[in-house]
N, C-alpha and C. Protein backbone atom coordinates (compact mmCIF):
# COMPACT_ATOMS: atom_id res chain seq x y z
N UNK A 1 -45.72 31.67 -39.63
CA UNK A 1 -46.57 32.51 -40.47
C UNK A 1 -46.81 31.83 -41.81
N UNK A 2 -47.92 32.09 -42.31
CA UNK A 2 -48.17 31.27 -43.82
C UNK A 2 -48.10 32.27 -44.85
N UNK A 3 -48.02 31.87 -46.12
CA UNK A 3 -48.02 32.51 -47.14
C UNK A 3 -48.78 33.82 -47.22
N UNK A 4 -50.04 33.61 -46.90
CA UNK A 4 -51.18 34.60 -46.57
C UNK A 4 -51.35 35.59 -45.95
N UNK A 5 -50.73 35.18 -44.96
CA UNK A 5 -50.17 36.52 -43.97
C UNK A 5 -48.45 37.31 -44.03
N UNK A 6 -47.92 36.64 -44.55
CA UNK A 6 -46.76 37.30 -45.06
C UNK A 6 -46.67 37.97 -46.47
N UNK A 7 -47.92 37.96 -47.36
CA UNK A 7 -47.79 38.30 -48.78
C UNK A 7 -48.59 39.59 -48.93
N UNK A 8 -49.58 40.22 -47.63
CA UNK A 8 -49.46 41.33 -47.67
C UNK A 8 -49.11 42.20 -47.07
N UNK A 9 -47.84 41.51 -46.06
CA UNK A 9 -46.86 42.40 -45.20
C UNK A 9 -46.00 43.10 -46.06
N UNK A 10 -45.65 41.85 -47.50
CA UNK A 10 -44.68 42.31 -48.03
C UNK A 10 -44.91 43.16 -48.95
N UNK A 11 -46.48 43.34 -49.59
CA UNK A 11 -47.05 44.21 -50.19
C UNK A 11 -46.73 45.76 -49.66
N UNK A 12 -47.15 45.45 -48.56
CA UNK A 12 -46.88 47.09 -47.58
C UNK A 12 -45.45 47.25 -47.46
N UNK A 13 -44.57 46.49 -47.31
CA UNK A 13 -43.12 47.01 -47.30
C UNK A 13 -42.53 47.17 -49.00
N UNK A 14 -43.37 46.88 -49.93
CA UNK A 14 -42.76 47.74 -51.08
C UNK A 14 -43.33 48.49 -51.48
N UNK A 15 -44.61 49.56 -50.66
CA UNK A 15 -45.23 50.37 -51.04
C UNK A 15 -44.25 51.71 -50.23
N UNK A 16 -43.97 51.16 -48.73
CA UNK A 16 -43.39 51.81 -47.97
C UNK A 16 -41.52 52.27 -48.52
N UNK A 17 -41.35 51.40 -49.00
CA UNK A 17 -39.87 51.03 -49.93
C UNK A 17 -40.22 52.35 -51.03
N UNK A 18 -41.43 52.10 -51.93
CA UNK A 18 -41.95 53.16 -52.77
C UNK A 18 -41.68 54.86 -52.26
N UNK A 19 -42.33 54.46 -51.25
CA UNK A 19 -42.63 55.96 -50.85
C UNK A 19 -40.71 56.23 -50.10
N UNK A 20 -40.23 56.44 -49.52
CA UNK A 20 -39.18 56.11 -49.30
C UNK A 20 -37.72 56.78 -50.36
N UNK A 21 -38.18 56.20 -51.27
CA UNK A 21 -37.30 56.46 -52.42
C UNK A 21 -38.09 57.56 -53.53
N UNK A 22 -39.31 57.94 -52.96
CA UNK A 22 -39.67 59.29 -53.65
C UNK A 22 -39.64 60.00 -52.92
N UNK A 23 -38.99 60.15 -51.74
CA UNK A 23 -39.08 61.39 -50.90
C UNK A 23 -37.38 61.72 -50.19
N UNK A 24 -36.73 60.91 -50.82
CA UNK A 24 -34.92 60.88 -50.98
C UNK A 24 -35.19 61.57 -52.00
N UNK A 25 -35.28 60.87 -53.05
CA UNK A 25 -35.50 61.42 -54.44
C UNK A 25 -36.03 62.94 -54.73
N UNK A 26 -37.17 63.06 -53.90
CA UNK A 26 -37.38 64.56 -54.32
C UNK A 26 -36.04 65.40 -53.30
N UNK A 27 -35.78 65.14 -52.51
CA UNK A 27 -35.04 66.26 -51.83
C UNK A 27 -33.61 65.85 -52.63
N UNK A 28 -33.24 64.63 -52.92
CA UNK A 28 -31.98 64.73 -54.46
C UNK A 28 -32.33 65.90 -55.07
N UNK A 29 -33.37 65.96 -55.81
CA UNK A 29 -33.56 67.14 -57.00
C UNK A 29 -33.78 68.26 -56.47
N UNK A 30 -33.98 68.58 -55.10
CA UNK A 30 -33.87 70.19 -54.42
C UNK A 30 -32.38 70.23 -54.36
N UNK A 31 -31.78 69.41 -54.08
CA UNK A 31 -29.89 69.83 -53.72
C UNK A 31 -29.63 69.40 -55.49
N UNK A 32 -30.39 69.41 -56.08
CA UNK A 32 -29.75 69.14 -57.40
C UNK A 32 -28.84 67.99 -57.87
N UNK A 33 -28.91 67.37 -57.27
CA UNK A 33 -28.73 65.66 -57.11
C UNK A 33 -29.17 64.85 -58.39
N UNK A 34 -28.68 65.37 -59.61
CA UNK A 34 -29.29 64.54 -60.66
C UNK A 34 -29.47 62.46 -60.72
N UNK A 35 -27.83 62.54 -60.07
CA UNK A 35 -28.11 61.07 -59.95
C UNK A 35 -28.50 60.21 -59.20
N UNK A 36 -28.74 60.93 -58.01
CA UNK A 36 -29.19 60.36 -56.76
C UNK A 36 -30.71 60.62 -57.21
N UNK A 37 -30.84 61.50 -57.60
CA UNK A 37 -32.41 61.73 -57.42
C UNK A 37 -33.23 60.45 -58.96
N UNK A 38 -32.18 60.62 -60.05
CA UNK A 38 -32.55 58.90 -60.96
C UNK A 38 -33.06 57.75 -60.35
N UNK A 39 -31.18 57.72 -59.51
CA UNK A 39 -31.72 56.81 -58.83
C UNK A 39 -33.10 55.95 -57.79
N UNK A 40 -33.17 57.72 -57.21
CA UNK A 40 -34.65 56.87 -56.21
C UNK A 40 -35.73 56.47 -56.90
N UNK A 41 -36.26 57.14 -58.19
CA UNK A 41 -37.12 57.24 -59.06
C UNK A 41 -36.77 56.24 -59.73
N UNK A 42 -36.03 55.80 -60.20
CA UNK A 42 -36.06 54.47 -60.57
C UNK A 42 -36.28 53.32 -59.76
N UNK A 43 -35.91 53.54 -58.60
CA UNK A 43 -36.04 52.99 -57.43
C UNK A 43 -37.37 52.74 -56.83
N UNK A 44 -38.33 53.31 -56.64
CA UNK A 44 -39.50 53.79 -56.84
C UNK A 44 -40.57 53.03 -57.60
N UNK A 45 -39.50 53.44 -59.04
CA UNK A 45 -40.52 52.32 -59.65
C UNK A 45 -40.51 51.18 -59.85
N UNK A 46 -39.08 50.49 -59.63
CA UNK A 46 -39.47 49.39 -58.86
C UNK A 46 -39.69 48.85 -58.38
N UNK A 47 -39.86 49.58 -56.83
CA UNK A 47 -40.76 49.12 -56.34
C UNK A 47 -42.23 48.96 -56.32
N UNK A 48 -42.74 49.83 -57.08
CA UNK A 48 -44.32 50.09 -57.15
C UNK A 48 -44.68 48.89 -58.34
N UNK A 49 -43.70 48.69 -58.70
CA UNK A 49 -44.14 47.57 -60.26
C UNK A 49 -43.94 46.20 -59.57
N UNK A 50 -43.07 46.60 -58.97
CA UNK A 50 -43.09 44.67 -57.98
C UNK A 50 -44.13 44.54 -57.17
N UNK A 51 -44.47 45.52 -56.46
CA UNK A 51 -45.92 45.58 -55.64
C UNK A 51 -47.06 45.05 -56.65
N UNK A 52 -47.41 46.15 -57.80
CA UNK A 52 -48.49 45.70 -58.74
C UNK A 52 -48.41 44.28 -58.96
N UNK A 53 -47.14 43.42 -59.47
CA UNK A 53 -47.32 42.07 -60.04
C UNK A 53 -47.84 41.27 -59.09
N UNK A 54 -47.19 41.69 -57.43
CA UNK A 54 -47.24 41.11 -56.32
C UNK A 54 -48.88 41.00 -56.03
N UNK A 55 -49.24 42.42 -55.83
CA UNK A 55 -50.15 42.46 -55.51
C UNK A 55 -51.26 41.61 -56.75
N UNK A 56 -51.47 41.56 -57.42
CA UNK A 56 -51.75 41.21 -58.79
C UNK A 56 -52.07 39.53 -58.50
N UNK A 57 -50.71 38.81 -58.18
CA UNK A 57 -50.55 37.55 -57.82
C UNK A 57 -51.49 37.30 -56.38
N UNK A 58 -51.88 38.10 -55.40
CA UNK A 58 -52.44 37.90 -54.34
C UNK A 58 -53.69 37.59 -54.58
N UNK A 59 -54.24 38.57 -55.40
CA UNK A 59 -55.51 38.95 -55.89
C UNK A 59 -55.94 37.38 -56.01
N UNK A 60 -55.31 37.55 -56.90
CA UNK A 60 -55.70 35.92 -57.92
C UNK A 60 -55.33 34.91 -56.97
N UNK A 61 -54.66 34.65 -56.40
CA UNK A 61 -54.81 33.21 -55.25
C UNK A 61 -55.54 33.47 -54.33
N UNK A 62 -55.91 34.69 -54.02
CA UNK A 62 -57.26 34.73 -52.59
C UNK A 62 -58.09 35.76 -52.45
N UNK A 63 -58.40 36.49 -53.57
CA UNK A 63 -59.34 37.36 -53.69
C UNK A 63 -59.10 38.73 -53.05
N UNK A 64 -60.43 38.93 -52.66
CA UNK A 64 -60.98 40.47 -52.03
C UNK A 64 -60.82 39.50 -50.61
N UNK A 65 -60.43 41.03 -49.44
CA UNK A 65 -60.18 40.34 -48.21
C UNK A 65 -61.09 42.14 -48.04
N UNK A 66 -62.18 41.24 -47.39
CA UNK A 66 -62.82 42.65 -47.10
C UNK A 66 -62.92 42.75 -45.72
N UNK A 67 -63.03 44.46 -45.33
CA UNK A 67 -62.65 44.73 -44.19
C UNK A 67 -63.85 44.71 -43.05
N UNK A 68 -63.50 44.19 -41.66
CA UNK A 68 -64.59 43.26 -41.14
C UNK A 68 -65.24 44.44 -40.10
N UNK A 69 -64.97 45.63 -39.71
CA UNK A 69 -66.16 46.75 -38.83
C UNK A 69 -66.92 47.21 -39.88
N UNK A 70 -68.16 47.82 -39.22
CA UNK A 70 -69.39 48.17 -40.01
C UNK A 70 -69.27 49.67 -39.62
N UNK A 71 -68.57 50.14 -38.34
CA UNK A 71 -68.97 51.89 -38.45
C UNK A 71 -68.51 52.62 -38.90
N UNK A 72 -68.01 53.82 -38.21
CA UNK A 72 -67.48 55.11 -38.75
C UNK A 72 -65.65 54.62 -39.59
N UNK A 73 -65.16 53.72 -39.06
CA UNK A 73 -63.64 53.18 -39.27
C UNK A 73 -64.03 52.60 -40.20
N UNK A 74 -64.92 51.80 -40.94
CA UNK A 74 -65.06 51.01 -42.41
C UNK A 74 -65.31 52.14 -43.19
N UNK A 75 -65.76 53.10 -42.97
CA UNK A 75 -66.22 54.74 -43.76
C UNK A 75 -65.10 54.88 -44.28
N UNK A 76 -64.48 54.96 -43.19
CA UNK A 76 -62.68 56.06 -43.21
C UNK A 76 -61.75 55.06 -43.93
N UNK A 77 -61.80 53.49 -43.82
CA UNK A 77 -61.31 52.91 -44.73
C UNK A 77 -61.52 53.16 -46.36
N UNK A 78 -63.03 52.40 -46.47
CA UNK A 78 -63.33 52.86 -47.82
C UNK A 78 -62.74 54.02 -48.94
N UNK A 79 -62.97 55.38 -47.56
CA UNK A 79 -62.52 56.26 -48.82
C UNK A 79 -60.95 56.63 -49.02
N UNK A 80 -60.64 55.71 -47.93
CA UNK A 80 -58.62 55.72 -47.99
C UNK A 80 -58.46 54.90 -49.56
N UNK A 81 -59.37 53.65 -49.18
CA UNK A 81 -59.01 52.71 -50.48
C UNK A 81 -59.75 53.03 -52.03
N UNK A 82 -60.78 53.70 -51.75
CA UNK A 82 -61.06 54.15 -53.37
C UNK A 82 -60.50 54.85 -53.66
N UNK A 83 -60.20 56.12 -52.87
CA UNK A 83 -58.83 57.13 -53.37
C UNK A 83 -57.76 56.62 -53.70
N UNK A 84 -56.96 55.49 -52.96
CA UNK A 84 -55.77 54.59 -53.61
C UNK A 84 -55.88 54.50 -54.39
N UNK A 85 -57.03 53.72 -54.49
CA UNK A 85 -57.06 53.17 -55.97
C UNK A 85 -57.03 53.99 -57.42
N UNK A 86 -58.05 54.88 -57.12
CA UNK A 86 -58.35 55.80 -58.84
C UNK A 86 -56.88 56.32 -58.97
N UNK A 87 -56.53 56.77 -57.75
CA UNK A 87 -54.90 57.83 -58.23
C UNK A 87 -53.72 56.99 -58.19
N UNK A 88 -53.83 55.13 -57.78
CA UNK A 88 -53.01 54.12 -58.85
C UNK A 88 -53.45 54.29 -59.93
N UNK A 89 -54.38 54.30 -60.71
CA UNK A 89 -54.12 54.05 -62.14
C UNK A 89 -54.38 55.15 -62.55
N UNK A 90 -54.53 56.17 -62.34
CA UNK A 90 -54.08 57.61 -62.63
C UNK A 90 -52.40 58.05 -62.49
N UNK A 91 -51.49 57.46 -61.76
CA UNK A 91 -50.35 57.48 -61.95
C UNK A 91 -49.71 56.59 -62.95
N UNK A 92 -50.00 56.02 -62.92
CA UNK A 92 -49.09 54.94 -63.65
C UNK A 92 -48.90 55.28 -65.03
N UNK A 93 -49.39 56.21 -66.05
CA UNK A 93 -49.06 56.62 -67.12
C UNK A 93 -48.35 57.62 -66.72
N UNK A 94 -49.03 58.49 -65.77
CA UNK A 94 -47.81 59.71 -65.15
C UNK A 94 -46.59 59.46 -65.16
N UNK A 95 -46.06 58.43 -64.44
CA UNK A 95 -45.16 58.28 -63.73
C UNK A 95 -44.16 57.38 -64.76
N UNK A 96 -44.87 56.38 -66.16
CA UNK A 96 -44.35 56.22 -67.06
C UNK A 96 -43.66 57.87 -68.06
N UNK A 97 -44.54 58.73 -67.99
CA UNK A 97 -44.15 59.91 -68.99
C UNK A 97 -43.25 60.46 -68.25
N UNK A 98 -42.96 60.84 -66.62
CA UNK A 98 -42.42 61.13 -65.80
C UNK A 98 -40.76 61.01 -66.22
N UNK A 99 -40.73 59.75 -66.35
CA UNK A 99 -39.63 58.40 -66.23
C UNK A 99 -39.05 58.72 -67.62
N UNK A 100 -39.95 58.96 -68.50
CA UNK A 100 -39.28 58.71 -70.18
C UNK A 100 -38.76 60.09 -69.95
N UNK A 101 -39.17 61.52 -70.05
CA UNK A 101 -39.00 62.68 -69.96
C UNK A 101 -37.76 62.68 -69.33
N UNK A 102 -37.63 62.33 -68.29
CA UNK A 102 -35.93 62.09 -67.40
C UNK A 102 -35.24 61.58 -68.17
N UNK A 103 -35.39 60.31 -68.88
CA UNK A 103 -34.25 59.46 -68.90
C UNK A 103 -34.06 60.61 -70.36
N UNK A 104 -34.65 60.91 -71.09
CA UNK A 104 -34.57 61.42 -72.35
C UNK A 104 -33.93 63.02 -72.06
N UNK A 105 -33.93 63.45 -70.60
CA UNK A 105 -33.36 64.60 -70.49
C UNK A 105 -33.77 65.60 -70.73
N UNK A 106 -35.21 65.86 -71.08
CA UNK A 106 -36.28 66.80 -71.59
C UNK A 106 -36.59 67.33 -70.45
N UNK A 107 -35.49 67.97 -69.59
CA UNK A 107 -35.73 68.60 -68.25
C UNK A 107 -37.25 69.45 -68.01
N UNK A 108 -37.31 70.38 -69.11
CA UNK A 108 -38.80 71.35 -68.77
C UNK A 108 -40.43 70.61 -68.53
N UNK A 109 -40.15 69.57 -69.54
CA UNK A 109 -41.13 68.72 -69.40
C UNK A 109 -41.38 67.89 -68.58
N UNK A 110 -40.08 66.89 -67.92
CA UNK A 110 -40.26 66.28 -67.28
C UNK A 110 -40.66 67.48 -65.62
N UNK A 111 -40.05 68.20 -65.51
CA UNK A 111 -40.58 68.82 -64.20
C UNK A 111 -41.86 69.27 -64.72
N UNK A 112 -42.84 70.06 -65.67
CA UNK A 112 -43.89 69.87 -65.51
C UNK A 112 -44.56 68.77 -65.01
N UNK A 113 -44.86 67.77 -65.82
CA UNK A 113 -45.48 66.57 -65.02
C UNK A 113 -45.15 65.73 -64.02
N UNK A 114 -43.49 66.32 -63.47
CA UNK A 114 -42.91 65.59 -62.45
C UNK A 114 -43.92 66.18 -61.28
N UNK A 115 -43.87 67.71 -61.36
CA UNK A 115 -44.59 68.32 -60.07
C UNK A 115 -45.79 67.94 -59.88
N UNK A 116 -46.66 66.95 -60.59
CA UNK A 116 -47.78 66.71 -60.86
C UNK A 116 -47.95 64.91 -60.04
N UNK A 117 -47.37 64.74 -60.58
CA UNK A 117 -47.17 62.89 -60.53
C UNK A 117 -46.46 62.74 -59.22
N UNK A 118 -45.68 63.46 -58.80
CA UNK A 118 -44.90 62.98 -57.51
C UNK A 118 -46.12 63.25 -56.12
N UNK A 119 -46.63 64.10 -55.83
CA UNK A 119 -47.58 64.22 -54.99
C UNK A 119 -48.70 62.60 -55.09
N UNK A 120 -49.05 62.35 -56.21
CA UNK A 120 -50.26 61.80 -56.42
C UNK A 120 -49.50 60.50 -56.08
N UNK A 121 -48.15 59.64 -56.76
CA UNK A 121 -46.94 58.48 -56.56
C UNK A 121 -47.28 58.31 -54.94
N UNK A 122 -47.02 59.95 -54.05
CA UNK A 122 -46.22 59.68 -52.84
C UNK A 122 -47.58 59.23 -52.00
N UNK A 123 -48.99 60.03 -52.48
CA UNK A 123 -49.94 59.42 -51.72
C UNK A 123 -50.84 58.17 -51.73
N UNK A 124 -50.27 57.04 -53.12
CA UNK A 124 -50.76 56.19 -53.86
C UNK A 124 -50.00 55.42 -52.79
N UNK A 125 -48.27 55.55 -52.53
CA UNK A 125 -47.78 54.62 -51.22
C UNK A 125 -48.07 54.70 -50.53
N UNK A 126 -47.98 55.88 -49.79
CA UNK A 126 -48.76 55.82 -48.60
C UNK A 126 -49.77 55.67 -48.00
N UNK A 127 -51.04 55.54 -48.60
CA UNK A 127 -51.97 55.52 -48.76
C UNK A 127 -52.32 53.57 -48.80
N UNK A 128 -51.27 52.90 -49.79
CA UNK A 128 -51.03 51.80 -49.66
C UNK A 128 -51.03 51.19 -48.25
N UNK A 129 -49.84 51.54 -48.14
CA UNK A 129 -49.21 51.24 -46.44
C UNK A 129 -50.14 51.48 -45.52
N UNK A 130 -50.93 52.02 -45.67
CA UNK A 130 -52.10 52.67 -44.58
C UNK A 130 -53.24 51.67 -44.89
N UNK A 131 -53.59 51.72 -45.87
CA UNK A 131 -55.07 50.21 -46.15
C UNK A 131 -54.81 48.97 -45.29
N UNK A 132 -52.88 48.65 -45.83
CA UNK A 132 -52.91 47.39 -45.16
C UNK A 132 -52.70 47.61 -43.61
N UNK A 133 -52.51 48.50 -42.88
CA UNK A 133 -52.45 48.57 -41.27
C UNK A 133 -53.81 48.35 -41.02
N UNK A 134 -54.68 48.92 -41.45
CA UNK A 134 -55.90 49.19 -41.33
C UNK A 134 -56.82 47.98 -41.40
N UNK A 135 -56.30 47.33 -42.48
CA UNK A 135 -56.86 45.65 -43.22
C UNK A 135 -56.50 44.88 -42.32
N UNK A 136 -55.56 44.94 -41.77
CA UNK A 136 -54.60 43.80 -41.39
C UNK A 136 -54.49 44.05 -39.40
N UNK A 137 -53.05 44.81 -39.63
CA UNK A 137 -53.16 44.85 -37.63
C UNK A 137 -54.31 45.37 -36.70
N UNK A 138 -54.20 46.37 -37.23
CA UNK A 138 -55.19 46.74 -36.49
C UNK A 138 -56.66 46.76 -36.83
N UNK A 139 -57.55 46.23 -37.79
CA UNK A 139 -58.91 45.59 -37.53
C UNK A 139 -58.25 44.05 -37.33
N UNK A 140 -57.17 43.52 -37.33
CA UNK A 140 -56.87 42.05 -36.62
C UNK A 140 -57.24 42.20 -35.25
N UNK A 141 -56.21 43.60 -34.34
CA UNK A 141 -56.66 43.81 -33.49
C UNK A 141 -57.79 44.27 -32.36
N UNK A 142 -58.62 44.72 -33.31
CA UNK A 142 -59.99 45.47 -32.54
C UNK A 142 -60.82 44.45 -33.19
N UNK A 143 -60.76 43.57 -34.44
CA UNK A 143 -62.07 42.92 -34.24
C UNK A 143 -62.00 41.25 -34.52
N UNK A 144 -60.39 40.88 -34.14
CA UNK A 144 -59.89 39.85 -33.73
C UNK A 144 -59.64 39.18 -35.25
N UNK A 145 -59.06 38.33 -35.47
CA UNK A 145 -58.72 37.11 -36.89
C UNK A 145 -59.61 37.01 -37.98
């Protein structure tokens, strides 16, 4: 395997890593799990910040890899990936205020915007993980290399 094809496998396994550790994490904070539930959320965000640089670094050594059907499945892509996208950078201040609010212990606040930001976090990964199946195996598979 070359660089190319392993650099956005690994993209998808720290989006999947992402999502993962926000959904430990939220059920930490239903059993009241203060430190377990830190933990995933911190966890979380590092993974989503290693993804960004990662992803970031991809960009820039090989561009836009655009997706190769023309029908109804390039539709259903598209609006998987513009939705990714706006509600990535619609989280990412969230999920910074999220983060400070916790660590600072400002419990009321941080669950306001926690209940807000964690939905939008969990579908920004997943949503991730889903572009690249979509990008990758399977239009590899239905419309070949």
């Amino acid at each position: 395997m070359t660089w190319e094809e392993i650099h956005p496998a690994l993209n998808a396994l720290l989006n999947a890593t992402s999502a993962g550790f926000l959904v430990v994490g939220f059920r930490a904070i239903k059993r009241r799990d203060i430190e377990r539930h830190r933990f995933c959320m911190l966890g979380a965000f590092a993974a989503s910040s290693v993804f960004l640089a990662s992803y970031l670094l991809r960009f820039y050594i090989s561009g836009t890899h655009r997706y190769p059907g023309t029908g109804w499945d390039k539709m259903l892509y598209l609006g998987i990936l513009f939705s990714h996208m706006l509600l990535a950078i619609a989280v990412v201040p969230m999920a910074l205020r999220s983060i400070f609010l916790g660590l600072k212990d400002r419990r009321d606040a941080h669950k306001r915007i926690a209940s807000k930001t964690w939905p939008i976090w969990l579908y920004v990964s997943v949503t991730g993980l889903i572009v690249y199946l979509m990008l990758y195996p399977i239009a590899g598979a239905v419309y070949g290399p």
